[in-house]
PDB file of N, CA and C in Angstrom:
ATOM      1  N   UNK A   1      11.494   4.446  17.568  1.00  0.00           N
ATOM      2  CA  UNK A   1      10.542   3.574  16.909  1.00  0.00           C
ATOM      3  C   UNK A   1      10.885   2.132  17.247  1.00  0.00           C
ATOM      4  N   UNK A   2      10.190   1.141  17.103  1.00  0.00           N
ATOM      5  CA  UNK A   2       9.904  -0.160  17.587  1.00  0.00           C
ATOM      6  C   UNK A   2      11.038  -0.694  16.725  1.00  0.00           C
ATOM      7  N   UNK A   3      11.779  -1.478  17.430  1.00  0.00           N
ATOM      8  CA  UNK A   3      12.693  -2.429  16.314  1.00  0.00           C
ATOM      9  C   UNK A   3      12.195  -3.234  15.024  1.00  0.00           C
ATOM     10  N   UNK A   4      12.871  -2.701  13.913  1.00  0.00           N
ATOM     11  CA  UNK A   4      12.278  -3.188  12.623  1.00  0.00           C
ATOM     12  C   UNK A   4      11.668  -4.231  12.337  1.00  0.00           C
ATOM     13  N   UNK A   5      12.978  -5.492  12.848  1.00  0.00           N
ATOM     14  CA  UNK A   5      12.467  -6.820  13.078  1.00  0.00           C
ATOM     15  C   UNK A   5      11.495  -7.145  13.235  1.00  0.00           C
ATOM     16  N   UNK A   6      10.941  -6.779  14.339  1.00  0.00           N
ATOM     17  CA  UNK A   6       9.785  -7.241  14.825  1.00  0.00           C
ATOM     18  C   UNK A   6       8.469  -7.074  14.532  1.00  0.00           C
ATOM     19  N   UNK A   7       8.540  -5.843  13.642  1.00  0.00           N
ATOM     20  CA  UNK A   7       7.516  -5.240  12.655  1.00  0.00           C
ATOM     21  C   UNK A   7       7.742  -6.308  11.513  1.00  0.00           C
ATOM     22  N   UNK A   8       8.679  -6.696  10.665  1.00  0.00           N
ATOM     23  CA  UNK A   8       8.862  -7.400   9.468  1.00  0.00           C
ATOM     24  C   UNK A   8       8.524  -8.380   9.772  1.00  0.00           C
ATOM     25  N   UNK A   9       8.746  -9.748  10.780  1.00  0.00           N
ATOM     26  CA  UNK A   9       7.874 -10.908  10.891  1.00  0.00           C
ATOM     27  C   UNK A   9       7.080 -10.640  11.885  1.00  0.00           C
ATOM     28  N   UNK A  10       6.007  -9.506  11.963  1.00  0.00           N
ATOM     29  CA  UNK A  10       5.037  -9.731  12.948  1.00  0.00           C
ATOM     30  C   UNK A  10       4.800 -10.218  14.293  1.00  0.00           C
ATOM     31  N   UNK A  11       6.138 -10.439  15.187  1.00  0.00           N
ATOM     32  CA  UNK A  11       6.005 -10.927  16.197  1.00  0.00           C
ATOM     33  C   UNK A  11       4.510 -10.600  16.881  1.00  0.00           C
ATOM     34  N   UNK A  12       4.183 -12.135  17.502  1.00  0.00           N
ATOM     35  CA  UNK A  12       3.195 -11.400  18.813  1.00  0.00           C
ATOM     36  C   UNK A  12       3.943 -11.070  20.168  1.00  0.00           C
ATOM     37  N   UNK A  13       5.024 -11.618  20.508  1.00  0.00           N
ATOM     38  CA  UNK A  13       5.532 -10.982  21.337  1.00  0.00           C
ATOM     39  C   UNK A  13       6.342 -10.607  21.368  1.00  0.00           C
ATOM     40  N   UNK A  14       7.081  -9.232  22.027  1.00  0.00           N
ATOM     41  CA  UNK A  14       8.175  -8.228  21.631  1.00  0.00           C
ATOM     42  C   UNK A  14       8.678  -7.689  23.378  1.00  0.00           C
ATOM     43  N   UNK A  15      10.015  -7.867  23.350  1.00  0.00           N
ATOM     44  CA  UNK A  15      10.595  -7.183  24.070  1.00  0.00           C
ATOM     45  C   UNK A  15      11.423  -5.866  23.896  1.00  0.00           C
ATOM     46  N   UNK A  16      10.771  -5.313  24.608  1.00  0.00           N
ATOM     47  CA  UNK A  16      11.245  -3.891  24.134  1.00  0.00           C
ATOM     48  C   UNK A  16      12.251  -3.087  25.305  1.00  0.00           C
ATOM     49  N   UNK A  17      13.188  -2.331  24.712  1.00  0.00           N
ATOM     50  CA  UNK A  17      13.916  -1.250  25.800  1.00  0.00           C
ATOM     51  C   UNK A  17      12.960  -0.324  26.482  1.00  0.00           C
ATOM     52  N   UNK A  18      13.407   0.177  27.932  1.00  0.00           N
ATOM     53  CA  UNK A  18      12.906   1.347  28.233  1.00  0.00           C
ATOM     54  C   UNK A  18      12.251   1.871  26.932  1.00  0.00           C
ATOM     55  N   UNK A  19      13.474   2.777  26.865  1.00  0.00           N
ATOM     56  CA  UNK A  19      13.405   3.645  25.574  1.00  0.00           C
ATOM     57  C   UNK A  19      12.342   3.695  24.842  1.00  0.00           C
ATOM     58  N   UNK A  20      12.254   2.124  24.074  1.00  0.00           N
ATOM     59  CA  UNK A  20      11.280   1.982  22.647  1.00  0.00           C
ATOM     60  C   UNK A  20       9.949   2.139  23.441  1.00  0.00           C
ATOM     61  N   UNK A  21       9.802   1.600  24.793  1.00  0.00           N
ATOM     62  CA  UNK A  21       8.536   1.697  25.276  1.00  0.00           C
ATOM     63  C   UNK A  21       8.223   2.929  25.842  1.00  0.00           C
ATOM     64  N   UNK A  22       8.667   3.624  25.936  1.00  0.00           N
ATOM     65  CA  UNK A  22       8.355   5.258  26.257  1.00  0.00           C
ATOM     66  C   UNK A  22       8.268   5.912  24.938  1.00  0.00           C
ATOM     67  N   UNK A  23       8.799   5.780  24.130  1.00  0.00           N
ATOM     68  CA  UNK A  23       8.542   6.576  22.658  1.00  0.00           C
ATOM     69  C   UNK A  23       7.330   5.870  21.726  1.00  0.00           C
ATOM     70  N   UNK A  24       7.244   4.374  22.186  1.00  0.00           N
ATOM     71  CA  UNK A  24       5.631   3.808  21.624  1.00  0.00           C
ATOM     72  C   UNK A  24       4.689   5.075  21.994  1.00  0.00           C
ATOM     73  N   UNK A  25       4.455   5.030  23.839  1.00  0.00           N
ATOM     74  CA  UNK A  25       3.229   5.318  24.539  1.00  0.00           C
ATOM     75  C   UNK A  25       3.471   7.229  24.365  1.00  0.00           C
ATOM     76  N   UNK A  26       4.688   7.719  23.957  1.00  0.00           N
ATOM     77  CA  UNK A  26       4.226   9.204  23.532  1.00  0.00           C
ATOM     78  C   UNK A  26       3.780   9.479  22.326  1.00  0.00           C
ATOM     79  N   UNK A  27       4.053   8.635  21.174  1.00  0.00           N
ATOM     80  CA  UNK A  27       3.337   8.562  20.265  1.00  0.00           C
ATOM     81  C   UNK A  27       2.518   8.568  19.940  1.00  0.00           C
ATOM     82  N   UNK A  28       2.019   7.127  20.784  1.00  0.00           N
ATOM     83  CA  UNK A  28       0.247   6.486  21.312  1.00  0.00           C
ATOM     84  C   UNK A  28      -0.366   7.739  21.843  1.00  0.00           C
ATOM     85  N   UNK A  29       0.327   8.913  22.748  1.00  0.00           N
ATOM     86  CA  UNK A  29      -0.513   9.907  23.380  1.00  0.00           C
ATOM     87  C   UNK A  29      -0.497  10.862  21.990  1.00  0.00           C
ATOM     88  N   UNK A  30       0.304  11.298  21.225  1.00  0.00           N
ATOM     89  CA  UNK A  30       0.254  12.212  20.286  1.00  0.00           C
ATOM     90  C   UNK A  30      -0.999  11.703  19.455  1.00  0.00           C
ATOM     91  N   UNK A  31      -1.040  10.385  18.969  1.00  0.00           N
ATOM     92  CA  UNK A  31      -2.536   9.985  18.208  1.00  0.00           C
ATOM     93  C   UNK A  31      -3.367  10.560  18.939  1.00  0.00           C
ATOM     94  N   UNK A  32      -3.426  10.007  19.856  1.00  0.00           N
ATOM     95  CA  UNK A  32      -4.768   9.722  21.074  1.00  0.00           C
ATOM     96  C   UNK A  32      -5.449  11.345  20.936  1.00  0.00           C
ATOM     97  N   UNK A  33      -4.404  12.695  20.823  1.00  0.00           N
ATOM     98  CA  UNK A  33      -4.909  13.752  20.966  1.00  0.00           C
ATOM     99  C   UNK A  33      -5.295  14.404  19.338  1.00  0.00           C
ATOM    100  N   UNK A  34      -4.263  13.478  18.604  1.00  0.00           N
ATOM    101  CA  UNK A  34      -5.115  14.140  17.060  1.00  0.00           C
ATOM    102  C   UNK A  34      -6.821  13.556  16.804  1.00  0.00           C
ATOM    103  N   UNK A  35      -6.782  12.694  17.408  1.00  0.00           N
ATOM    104  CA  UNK A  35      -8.192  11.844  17.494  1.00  0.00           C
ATOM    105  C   UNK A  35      -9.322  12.658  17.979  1.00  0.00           C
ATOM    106  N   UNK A  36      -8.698  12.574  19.015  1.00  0.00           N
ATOM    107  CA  UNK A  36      -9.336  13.587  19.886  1.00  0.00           C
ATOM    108  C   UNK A  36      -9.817  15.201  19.318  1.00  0.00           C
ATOM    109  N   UNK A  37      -8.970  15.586  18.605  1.00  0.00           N
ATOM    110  CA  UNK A  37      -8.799  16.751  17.947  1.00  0.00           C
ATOM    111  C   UNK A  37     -10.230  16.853  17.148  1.00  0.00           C
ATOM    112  N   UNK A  38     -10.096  15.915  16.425  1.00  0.00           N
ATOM    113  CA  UNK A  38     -10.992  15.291  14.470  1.00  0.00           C
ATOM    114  C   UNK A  38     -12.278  15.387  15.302  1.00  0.00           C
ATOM    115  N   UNK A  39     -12.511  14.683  16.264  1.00  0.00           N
ATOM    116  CA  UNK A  39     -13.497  14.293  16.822  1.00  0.00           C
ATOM    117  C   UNK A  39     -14.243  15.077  16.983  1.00  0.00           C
ATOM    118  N   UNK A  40     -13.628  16.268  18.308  1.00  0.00           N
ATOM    119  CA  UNK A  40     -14.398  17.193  18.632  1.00  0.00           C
ATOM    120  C   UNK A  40     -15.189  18.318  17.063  1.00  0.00           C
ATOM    121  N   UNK A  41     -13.722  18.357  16.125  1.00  0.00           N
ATOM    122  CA  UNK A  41     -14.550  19.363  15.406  1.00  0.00           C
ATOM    123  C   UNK A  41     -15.527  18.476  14.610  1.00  0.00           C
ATOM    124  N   UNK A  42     -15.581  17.719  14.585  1.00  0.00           N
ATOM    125  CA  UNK A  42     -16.442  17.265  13.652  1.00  0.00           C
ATOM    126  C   UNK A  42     -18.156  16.762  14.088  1.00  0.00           C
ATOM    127  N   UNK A  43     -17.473  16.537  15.767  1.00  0.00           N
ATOM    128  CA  UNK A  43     -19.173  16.497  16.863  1.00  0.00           C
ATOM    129  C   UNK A  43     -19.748  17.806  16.714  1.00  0.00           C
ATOM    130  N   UNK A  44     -19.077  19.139  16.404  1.00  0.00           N
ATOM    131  CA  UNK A  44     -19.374  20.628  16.459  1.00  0.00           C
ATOM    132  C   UNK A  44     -19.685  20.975  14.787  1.00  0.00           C
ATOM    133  N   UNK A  45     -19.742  20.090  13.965  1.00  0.00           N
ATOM    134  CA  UNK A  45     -19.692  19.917  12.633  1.00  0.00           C
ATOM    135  C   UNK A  45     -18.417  21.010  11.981  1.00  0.00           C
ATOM    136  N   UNK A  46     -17.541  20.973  12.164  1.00  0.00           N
ATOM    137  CA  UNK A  46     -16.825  22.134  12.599  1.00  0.00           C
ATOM    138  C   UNK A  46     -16.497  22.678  11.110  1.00  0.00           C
ATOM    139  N   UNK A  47     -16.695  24.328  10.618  1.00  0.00           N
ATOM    140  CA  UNK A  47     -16.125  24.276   9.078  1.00  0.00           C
ATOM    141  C   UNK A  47     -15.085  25.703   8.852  1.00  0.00           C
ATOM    142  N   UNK A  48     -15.027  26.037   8.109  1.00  0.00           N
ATOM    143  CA  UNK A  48     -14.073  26.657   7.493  1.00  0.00           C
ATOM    144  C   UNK A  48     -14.043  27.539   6.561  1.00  0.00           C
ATOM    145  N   UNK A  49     -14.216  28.790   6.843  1.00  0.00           N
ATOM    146  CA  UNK A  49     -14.025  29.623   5.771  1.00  0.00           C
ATOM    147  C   UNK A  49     -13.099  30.317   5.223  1.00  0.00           C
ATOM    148  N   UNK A  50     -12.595  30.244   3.959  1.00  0.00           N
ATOM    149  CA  UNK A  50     -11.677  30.883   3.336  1.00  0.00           C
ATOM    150  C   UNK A  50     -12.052  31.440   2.123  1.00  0.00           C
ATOM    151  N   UNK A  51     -11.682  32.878   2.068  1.00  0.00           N
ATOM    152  CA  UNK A  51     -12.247  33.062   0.337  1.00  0.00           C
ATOM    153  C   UNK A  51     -13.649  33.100   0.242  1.00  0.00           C
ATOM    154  N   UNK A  52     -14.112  33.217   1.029  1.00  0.00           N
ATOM    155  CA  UNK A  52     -16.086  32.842   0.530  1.00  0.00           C
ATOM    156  C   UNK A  52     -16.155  31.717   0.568  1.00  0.00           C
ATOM    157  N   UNK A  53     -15.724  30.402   0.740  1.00  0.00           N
ATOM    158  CA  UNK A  53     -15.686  29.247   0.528  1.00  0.00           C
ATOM    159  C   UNK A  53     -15.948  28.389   1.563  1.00  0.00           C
ATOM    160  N   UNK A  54     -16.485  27.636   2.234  1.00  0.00           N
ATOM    161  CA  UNK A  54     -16.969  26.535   3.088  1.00  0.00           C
ATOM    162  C   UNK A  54     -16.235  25.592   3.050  1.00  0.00           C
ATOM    163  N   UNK A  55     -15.405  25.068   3.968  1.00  0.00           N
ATOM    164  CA  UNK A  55     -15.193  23.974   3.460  1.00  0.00           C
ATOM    165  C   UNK A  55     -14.974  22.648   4.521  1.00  0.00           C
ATOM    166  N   UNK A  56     -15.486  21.310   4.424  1.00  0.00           N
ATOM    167  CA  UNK A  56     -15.899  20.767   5.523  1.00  0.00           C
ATOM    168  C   UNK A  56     -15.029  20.175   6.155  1.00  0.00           C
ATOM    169  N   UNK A  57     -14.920  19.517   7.221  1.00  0.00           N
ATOM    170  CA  UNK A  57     -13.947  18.246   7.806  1.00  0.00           C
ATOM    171  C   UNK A  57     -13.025  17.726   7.460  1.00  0.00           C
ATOM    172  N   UNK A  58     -13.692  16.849   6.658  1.00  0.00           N
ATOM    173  CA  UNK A  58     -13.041  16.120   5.235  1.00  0.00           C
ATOM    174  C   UNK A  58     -12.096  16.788   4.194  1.00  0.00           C
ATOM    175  N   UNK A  59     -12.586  17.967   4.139  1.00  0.00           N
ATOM    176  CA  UNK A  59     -11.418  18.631   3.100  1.00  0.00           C
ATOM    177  C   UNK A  59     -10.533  19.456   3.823  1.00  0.00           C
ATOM    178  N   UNK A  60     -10.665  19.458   5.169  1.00  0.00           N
ATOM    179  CA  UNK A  60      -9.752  20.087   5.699  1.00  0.00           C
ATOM    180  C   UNK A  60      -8.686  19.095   5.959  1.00  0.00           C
ATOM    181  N   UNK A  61      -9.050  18.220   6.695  1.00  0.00           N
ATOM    182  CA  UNK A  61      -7.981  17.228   7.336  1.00  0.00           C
ATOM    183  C   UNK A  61      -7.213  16.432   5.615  1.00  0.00           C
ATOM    184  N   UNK A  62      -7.983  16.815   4.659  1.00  0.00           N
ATOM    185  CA  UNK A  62      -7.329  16.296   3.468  1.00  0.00           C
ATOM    186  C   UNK A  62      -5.587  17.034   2.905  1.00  0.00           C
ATOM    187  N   UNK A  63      -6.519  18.583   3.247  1.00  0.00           N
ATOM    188  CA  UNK A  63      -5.405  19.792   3.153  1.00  0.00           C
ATOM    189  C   UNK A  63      -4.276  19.897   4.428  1.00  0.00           C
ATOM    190  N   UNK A  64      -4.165  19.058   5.422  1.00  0.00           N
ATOM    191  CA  UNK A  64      -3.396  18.712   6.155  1.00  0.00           C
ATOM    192  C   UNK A  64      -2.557  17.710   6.415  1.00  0.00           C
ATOM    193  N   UNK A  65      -3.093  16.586   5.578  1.00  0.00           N
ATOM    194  CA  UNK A  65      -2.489  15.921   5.488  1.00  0.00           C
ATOM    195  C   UNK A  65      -2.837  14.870   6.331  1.00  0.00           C
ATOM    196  N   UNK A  66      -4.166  14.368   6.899  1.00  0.00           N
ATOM    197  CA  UNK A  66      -4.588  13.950   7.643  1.00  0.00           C
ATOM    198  C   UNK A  66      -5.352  13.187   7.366  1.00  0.00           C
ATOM    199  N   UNK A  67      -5.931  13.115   5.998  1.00  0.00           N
ATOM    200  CA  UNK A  67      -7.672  12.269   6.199  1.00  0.00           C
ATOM    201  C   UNK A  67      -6.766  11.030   5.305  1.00  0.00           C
TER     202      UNK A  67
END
């Protein structure tokens, strides 16, 4: 993760290690694909049945921990 510092007074500019900058941009790719994820089911209106029960997008990604 990004050095604390630089998060606590907001730098605009930051020098970063290798390191921190390779673990930003796999991160950045791990979002990029939950995004990606939400997206698609939700262009497909995507839902859910359990129990007899429907249940939409929104209450899914809620029950995940996501919305």
């Amino acid at each position: 993760m990004m050095n604390p510092k630089f998060v606590a007074h907001e730098e605009e500019i930051v020098i970063l290690a290798k390191s921190e900058y390779d673990e930003i941009l796999r991160e950045n790719k791990n979002l990029q694909a939950q995004v990606k994820f939400f997206q698609e089911m939700e262009k497909f209106s995507f839902r859910q049945r359990n129990g007899g029960k429907t249940h939409t997008v929104n209450e899914l990604k809620e029950k995940l921990g996501w919305a």
